[in-house]
N, C-alpha and C. Protein backbone atom coordinates (compact mmCIF):
# COMPACT_ATOMS: atom_id res chain seq x y z
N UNK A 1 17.77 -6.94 -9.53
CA UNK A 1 18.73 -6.27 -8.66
C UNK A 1 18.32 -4.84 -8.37
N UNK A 2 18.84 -4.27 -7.32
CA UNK A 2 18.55 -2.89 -6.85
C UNK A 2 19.11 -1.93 -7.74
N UNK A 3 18.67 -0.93 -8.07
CA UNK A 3 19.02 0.01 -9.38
C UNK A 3 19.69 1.25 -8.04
N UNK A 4 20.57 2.04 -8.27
CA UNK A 4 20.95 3.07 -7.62
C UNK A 4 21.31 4.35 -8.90
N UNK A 5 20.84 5.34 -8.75
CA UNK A 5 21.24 6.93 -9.08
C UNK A 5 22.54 7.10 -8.65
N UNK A 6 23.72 7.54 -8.67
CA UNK A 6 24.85 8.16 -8.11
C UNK A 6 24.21 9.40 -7.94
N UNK A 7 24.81 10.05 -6.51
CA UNK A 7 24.51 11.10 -5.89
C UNK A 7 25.38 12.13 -7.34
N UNK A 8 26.35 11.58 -7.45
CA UNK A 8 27.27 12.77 -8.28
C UNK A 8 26.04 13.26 -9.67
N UNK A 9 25.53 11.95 -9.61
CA UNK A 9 25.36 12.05 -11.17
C UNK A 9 23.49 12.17 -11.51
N UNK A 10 23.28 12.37 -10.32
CA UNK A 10 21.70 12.41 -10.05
C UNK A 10 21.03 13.19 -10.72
N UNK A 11 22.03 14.78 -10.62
CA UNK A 11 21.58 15.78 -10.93
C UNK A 11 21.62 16.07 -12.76
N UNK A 12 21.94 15.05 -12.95
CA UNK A 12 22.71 14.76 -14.83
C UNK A 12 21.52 14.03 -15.56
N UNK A 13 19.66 13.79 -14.70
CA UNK A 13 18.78 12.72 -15.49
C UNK A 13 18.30 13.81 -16.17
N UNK A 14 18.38 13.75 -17.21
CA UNK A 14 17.44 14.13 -18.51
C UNK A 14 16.07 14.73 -18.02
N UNK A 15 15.67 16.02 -18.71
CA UNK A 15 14.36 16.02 -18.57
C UNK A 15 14.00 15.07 -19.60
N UNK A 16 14.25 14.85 -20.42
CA UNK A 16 13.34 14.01 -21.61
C UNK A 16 12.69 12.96 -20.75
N UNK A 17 13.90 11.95 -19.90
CA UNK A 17 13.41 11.16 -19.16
C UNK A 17 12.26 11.15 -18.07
N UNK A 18 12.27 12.27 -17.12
CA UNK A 18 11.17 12.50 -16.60
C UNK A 18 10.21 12.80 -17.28
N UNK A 19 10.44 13.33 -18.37
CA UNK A 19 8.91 13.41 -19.28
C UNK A 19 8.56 12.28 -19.58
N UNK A 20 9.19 10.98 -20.00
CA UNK A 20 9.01 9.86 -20.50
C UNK A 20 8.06 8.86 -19.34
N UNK A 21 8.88 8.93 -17.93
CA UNK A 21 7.82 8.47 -17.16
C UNK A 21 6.88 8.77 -17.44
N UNK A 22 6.37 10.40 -17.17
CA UNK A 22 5.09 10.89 -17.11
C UNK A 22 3.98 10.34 -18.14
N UNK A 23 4.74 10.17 -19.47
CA UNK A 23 4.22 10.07 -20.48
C UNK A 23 3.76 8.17 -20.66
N UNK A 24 4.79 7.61 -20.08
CA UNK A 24 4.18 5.57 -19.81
C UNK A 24 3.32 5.83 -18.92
N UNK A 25 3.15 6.65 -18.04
CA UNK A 25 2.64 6.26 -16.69
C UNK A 25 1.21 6.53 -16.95
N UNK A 26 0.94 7.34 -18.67
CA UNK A 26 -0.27 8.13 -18.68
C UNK A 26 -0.74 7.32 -19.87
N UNK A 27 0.31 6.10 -20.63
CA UNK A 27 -0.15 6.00 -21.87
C UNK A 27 0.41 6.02 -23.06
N UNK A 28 0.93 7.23 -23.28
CA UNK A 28 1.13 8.14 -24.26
C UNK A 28 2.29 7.54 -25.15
N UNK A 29 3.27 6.93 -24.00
CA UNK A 29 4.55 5.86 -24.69
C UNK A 29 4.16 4.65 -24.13
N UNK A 30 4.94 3.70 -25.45
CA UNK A 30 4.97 2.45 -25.18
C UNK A 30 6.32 1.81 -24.24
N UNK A 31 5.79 0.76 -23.74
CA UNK A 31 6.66 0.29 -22.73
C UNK A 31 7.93 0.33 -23.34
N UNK A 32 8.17 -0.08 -24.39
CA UNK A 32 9.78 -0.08 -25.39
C UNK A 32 10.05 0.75 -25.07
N UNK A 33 9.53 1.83 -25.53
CA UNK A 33 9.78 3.52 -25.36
C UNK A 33 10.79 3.75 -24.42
N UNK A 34 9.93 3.61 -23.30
CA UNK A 34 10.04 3.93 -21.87
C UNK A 34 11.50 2.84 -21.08
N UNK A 35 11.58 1.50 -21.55
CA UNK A 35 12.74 0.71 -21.10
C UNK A 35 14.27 1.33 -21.79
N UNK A 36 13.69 1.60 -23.42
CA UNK A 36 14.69 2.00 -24.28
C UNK A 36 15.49 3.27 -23.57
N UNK A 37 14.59 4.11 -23.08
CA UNK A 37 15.60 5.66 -22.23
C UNK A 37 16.05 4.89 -20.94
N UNK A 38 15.50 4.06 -20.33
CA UNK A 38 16.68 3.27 -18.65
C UNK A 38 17.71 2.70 -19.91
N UNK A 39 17.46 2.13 -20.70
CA UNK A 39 18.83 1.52 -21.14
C UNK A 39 19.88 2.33 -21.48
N UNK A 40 19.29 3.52 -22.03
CA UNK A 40 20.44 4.49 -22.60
C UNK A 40 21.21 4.90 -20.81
N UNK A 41 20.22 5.33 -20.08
CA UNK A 41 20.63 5.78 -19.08
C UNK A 41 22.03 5.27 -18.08
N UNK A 42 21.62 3.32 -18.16
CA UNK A 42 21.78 2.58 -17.66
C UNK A 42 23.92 2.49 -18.68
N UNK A 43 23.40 2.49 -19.73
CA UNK A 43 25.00 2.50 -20.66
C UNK A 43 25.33 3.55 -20.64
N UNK A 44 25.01 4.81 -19.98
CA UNK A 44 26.07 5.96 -20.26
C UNK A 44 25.98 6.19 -18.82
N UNK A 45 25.29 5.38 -17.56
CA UNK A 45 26.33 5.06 -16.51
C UNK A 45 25.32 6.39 -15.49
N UNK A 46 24.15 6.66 -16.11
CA UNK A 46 23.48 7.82 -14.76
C UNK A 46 23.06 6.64 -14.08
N UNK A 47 22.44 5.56 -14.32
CA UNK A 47 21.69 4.66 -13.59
C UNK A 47 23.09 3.79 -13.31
N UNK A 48 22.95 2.22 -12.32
CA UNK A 48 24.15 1.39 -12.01
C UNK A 48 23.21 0.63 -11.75
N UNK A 49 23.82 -0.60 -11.62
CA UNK A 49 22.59 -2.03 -11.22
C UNK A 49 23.48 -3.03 -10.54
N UNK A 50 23.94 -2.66 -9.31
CA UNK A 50 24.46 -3.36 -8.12
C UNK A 50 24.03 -4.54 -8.44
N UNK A 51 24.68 -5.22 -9.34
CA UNK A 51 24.65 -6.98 -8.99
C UNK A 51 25.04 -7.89 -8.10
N UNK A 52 25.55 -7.47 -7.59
CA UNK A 52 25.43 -8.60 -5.96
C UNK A 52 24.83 -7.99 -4.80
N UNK A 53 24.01 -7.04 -5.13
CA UNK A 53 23.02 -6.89 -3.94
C UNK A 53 21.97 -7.77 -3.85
N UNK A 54 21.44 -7.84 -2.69
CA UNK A 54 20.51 -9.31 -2.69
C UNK A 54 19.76 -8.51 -1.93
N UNK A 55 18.22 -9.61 -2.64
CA UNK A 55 16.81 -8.61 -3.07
C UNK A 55 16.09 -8.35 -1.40
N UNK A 56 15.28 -6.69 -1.58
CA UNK A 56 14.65 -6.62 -0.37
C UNK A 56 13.17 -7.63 -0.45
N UNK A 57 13.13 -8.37 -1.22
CA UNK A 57 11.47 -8.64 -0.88
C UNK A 57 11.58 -10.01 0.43
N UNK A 58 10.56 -10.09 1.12
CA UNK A 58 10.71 -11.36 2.47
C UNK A 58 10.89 -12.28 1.78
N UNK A 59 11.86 -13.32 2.03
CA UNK A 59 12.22 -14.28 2.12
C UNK A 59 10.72 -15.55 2.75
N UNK A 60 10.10 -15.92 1.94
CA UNK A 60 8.67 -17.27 2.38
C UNK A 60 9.07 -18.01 3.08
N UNK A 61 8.09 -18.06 4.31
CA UNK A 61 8.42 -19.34 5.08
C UNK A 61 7.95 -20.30 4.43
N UNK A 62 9.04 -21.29 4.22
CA UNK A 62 8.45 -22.90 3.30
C UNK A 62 7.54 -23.38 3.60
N UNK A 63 6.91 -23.31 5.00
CA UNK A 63 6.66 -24.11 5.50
C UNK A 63 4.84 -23.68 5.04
N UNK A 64 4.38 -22.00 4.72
CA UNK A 64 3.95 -21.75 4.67
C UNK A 64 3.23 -21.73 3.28
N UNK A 65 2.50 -22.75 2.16
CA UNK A 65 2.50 -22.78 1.20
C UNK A 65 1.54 -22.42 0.70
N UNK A 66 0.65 -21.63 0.96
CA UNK A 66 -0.70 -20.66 0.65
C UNK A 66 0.20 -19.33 0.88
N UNK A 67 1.04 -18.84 1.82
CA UNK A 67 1.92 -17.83 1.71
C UNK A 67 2.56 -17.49 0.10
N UNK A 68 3.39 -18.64 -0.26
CA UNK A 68 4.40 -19.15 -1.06
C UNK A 68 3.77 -18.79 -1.98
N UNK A 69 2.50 -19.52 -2.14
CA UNK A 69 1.30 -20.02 -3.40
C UNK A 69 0.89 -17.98 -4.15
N UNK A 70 0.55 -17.43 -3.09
CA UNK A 70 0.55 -15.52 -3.20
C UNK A 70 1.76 -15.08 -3.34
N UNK A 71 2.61 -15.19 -3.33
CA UNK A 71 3.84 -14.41 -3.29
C UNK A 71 4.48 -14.97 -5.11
N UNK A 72 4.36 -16.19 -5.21
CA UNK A 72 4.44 -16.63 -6.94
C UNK A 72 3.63 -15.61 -7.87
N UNK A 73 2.33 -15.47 -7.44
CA UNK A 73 1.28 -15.28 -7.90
C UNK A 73 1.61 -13.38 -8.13
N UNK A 74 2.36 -12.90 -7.15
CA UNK A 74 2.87 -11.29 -7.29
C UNK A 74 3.86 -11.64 -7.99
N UNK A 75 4.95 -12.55 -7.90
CA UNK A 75 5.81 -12.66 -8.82
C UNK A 75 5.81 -12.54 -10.45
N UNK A 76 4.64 -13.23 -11.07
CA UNK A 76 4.25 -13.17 -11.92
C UNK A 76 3.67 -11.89 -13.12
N UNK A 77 3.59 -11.14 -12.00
CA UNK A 77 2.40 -9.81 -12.43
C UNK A 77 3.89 -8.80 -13.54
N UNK A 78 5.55 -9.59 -12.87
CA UNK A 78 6.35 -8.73 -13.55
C UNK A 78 6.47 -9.13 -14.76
N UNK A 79 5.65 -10.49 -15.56
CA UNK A 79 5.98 -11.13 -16.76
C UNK A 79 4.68 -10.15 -17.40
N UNK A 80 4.08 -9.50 -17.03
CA UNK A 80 2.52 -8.29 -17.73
C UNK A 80 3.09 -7.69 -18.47
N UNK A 81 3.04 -7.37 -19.63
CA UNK A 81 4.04 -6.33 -20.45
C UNK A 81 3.00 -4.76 -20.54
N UNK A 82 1.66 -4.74 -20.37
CA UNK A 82 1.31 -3.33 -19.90
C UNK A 82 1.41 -2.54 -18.72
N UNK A 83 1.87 -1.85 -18.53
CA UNK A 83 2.08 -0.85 -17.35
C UNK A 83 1.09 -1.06 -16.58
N UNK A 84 -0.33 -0.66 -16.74
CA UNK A 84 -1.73 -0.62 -15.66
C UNK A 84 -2.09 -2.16 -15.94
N UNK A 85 -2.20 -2.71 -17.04
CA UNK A 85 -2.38 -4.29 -16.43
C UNK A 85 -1.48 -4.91 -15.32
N UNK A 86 -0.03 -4.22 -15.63
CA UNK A 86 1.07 -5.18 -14.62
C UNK A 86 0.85 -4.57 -13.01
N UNK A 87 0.45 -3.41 -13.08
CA UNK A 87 -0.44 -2.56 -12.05
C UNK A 87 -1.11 -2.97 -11.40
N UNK A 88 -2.35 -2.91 -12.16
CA UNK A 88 -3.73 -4.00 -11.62
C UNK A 88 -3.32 -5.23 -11.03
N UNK A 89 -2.42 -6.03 -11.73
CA UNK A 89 -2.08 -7.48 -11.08
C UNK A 89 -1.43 -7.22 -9.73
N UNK A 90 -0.77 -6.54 -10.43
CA UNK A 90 0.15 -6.85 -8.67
C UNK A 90 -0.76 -6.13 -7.27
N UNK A 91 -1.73 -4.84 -7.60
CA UNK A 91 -2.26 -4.27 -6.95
C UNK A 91 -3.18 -5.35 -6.17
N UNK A 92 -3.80 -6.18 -6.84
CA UNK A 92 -4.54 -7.15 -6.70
C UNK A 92 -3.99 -8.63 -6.01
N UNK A 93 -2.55 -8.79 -6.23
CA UNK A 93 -2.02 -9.94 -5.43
C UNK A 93 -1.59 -8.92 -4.31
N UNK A 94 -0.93 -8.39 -4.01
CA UNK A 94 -0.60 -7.65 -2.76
C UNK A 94 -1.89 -8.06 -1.78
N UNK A 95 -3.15 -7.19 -2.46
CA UNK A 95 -4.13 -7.19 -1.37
C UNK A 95 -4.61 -8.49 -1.19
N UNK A 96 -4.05 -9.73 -1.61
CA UNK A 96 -4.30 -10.90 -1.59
C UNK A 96 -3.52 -11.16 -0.58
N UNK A 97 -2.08 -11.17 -0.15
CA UNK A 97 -0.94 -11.15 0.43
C UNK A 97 -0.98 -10.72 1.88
N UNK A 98 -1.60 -8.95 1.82
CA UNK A 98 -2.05 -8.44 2.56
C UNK A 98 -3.02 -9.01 3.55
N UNK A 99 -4.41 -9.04 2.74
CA UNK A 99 -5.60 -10.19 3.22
C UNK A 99 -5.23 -11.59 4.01
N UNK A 100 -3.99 -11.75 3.93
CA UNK A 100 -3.65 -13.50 3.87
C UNK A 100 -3.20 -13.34 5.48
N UNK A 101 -2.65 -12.20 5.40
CA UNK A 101 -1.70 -11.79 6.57
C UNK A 101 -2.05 -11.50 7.56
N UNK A 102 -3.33 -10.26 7.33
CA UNK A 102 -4.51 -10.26 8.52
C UNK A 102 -5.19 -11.23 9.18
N UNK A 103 -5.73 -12.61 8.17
CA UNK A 103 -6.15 -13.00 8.73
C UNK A 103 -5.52 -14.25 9.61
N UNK A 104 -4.37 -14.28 9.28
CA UNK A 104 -3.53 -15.23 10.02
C UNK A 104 -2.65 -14.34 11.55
N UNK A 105 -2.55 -13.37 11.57
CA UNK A 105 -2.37 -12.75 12.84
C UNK A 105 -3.35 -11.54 13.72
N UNK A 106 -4.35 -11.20 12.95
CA UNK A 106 -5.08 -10.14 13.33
C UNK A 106 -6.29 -10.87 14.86
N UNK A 107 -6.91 -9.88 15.25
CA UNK A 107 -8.29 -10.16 15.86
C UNK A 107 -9.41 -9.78 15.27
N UNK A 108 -10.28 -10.63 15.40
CA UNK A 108 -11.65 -10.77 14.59
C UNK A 108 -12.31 -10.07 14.76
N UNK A 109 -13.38 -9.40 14.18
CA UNK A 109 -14.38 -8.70 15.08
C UNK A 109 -15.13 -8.66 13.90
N UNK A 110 -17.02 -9.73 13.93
CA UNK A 110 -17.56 -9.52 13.16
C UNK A 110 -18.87 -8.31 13.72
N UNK A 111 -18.98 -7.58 12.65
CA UNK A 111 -19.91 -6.57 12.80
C UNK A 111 -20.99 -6.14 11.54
N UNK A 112 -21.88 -7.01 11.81
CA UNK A 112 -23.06 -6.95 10.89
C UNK A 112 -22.48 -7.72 9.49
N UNK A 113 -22.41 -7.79 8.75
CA UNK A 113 -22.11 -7.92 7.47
C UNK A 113 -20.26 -8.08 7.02
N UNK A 114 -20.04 -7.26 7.77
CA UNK A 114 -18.16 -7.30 7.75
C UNK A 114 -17.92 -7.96 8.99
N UNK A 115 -16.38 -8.16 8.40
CA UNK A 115 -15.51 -8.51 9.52
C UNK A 115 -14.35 -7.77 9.08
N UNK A 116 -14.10 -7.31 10.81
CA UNK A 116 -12.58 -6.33 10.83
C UNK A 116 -11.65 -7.69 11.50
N UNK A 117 -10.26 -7.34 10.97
CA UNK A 117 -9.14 -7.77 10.95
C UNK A 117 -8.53 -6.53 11.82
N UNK A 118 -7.78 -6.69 12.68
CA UNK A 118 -7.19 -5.57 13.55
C UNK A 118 -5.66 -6.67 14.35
N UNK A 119 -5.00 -5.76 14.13
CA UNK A 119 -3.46 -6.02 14.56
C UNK A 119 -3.09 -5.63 15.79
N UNK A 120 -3.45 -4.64 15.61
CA UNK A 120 -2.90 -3.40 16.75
C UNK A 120 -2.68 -2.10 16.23
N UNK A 121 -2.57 -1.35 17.39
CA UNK A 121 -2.21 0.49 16.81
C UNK A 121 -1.01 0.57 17.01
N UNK A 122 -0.49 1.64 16.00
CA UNK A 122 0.78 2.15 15.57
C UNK A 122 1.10 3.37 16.46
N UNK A 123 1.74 3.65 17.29
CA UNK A 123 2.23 5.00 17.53
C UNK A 123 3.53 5.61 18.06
N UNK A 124 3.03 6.90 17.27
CA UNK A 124 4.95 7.61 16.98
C UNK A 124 4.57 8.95 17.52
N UNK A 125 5.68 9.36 17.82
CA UNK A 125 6.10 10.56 18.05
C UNK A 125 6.93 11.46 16.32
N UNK A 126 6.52 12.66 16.17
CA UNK A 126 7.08 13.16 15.67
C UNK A 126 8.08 14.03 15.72
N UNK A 127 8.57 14.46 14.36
CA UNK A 127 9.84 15.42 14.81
C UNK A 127 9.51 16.65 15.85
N UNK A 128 8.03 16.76 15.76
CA UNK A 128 7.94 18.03 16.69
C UNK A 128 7.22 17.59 17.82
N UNK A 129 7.45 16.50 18.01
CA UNK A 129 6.77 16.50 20.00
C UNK A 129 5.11 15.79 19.58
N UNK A 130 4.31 15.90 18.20
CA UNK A 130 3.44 15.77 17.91
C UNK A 130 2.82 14.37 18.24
N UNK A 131 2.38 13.94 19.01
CA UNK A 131 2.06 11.98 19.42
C UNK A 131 0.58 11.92 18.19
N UNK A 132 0.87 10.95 17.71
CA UNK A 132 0.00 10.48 16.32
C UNK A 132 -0.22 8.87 16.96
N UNK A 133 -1.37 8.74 16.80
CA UNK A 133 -1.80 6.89 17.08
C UNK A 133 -2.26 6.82 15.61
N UNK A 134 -1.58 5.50 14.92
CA UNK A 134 -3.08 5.33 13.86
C UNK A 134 -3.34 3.87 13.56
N UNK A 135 -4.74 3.56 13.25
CA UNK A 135 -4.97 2.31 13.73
C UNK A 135 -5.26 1.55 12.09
N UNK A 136 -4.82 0.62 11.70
CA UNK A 136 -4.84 0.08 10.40
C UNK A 136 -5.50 -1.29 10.63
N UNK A 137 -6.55 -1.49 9.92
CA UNK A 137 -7.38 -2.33 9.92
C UNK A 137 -7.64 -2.46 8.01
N UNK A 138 -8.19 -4.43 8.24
CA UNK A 138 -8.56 -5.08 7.21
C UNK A 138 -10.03 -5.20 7.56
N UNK A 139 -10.93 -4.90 6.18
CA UNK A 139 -12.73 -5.11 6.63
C UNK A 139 -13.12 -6.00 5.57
N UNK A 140 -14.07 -6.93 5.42
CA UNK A 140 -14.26 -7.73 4.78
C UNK A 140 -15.54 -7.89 4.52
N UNK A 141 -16.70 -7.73 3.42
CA UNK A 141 -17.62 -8.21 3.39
C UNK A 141 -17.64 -9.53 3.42
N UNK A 142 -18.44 -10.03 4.67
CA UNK A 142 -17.75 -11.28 4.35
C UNK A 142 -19.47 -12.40 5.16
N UNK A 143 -20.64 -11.24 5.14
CA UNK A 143 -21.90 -11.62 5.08
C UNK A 143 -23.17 -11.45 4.49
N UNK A 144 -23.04 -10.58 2.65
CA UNK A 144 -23.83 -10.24 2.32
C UNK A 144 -23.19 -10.29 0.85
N UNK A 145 -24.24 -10.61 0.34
CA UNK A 145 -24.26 -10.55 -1.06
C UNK A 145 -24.28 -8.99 -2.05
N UNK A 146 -24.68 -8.27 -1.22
CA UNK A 146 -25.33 -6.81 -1.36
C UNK A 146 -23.81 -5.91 -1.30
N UNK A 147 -23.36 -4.66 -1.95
CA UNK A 147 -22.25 -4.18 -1.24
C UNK A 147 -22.89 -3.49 0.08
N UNK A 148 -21.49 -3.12 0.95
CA UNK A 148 -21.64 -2.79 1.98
C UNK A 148 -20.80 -1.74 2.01
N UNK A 149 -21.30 -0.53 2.48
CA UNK A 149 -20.95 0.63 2.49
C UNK A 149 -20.48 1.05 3.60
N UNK A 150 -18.82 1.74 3.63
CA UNK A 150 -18.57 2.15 5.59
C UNK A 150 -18.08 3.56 5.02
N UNK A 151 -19.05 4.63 5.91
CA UNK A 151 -18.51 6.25 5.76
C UNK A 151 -17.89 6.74 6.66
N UNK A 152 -17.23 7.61 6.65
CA UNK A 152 -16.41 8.35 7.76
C UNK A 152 -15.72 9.47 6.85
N UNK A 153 -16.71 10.78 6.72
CA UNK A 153 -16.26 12.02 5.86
C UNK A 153 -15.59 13.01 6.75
N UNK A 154 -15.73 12.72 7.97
CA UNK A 154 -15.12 13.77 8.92
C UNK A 154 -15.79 13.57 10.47
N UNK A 155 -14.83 14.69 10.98
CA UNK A 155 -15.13 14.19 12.58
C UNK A 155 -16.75 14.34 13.39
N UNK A 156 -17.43 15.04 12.14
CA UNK A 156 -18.94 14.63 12.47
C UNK A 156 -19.44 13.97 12.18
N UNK A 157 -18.62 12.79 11.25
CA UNK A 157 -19.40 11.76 11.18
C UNK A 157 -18.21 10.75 11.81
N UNK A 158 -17.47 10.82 12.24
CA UNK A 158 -16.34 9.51 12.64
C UNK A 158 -16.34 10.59 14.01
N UNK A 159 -17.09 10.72 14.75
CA UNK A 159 -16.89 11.07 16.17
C UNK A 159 -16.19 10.31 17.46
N UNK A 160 -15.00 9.67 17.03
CA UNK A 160 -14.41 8.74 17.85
C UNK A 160 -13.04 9.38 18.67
N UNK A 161 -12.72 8.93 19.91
CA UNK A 161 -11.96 9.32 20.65
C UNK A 161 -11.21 8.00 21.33
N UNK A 162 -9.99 8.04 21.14
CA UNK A 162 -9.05 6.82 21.80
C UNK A 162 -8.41 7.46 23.11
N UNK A 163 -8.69 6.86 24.36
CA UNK A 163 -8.44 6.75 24.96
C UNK A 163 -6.85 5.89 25.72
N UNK A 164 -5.93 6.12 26.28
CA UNK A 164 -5.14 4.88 27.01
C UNK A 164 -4.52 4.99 28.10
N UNK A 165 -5.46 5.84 28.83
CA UNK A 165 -5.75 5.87 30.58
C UNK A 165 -5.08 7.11 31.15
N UNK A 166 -4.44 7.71 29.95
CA UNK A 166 -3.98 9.00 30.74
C UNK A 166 -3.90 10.49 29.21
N UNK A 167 -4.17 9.56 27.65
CA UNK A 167 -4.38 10.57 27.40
C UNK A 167 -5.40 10.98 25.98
N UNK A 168 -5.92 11.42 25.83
CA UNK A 168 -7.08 11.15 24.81
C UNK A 168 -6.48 11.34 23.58
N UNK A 169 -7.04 10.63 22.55
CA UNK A 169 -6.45 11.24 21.07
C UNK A 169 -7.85 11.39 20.16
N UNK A 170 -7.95 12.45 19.45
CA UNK A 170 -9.07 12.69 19.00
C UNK A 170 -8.54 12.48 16.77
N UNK A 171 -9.62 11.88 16.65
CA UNK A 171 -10.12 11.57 15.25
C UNK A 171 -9.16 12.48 14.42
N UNK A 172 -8.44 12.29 13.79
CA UNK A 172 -8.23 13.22 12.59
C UNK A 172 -8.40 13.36 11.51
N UNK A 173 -8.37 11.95 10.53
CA UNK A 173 -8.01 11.56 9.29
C UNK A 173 -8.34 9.69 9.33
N UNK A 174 -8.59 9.99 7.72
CA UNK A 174 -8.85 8.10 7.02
C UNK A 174 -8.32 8.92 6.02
N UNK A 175 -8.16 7.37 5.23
CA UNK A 175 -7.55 7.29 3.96
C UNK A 175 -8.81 6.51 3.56
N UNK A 176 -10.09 7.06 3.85
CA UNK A 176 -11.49 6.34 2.73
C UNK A 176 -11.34 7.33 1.54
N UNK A 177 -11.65 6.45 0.74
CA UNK A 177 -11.59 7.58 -0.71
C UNK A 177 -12.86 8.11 -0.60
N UNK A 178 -12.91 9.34 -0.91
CA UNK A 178 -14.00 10.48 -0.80
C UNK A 178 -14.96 10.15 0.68
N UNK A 179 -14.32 9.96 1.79
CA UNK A 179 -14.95 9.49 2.92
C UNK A 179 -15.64 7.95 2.82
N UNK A 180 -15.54 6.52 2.12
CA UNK A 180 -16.29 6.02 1.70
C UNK A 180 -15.50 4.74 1.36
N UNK A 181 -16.08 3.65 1.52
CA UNK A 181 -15.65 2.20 1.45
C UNK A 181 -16.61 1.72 1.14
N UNK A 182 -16.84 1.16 0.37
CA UNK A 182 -17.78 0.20 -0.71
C UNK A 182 -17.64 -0.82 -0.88
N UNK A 183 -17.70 -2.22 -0.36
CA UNK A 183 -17.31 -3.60 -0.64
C UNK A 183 -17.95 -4.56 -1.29
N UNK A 184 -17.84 -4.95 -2.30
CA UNK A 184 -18.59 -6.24 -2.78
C UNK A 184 -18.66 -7.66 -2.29
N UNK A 185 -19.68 -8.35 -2.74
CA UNK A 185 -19.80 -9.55 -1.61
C UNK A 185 -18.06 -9.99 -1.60
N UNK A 186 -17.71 -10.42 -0.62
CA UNK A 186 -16.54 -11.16 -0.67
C UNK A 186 -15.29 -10.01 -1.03
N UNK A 187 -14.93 -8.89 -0.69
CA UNK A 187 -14.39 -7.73 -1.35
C UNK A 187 -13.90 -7.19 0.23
N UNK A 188 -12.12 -7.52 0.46
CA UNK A 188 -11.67 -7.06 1.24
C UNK A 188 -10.86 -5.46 0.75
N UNK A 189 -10.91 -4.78 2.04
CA UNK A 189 -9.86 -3.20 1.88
C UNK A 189 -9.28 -3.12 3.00
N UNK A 190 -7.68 -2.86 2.95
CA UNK A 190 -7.30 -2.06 4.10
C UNK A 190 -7.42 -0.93 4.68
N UNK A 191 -7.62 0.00 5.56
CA UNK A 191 -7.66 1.35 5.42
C UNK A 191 -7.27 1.78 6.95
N UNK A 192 -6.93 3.08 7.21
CA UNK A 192 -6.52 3.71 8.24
C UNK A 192 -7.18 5.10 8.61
N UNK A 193 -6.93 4.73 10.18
CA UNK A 193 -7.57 6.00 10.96
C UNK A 193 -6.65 6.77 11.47
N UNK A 194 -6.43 7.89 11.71
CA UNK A 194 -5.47 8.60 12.45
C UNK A 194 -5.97 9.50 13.22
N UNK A 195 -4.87 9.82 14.25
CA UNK A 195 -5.60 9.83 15.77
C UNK A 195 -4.69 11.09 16.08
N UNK A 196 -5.24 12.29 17.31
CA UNK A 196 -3.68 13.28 17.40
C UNK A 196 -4.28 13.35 18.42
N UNK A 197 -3.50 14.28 19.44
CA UNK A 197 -3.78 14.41 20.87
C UNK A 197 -5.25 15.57 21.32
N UNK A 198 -5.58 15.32 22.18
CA UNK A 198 -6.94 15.85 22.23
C UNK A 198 -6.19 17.34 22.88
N UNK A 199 -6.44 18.20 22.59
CA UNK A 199 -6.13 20.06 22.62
C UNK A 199 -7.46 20.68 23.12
N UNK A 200 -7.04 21.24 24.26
CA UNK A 200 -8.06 21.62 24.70
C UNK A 200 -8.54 22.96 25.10
């Protein structure tokens, strides 16, 4: 069930408790530890656990049973009783989930050794007038045994410009870790480009 803070009572969490995250999240406490302070929390009423709220995760199409078959498979990762193992798992079915998803609605595009998965581009306006495109793509080694390396450290090396007939958007930002995507044979990643208006 969905856990809610009361606004009244938000301001009433323990530092101990925020230390306690910090401290599972690093190690330092054991999971008991760490459930034992939500429980206290949970009986002296800072935390609440809306029991008849009904859950945000998607609802599986039945019909879809390799869907179904990944979504069990994340289900599971909550029976992990270590923090970074239950981590790792689920981190790892997601991008399974993820992967599953691209390739059942995306467009293909093989290029040397990978294949991109592409949906479409995202774009918003911000609170300040600011127009942002950003384009989220799945890449896949998915022709070499060898890893395969994709860089893009900055706009001298990702020199790209989007065009859509009336106004340019120039390169801004990835989310490659340290500019850099590394794939092992068979080793999918999602990742994103972001785009802002060309200033001239």
């Amino acid at each position: 069930p969905v856990t809610e803070i009361s606004a009244e009572k938000s301001q009433s969490v323990p530092v101990w408790v925020k230390n306690n995250a910090g401290w599972w999240a690093d190690g330092t406490i054991t999971d008991a530890e760490f459930v034992n302070g939500i429980q206290h929390l949970i009986k002296t009423g800072v935390i609440t656990i809306n029991t008849e709220s009904k859950s945000t995760n998607p609802v599986s199409d039945a019909s879809d049973s390799k869907l179904a078959s990944l979504q069990a498979d994340l289900e599971k990762c909550a029976d992990v009783i270590k923090a970074y193992e239950r981590l790792n798992c689920e981190r790892a079915a997601k991008l399974k989930i993820t992967e599953y998803e691209y390739v059942q609605t995306a467009t293909q595009y093989v290029v040397g050794p990978a294949t991109f998965y592409f949906v479409g581009p995202e774009f918003e306006v911000s609170d300040s007038g600011q127009a942002l495109l950003t384009i989220k793509m799945l890449v896949k080694n998915t022709g070499s045994n060898e890893n395969v390396s994709l860089m893009c450290t900055g706009p001298s090396i990702c020199n790209y410009d989007v065009w859509n007939g009336e106004k340019a958007f120039k390169y801004a930002a990835t989310d490659f870790t340290n500019g850099n995507i590394v794939l092992t044979a068979g080793q999918a990643r999602e990742f994103s480009m972001l785009f802002g208006p060309l200033v001239p």
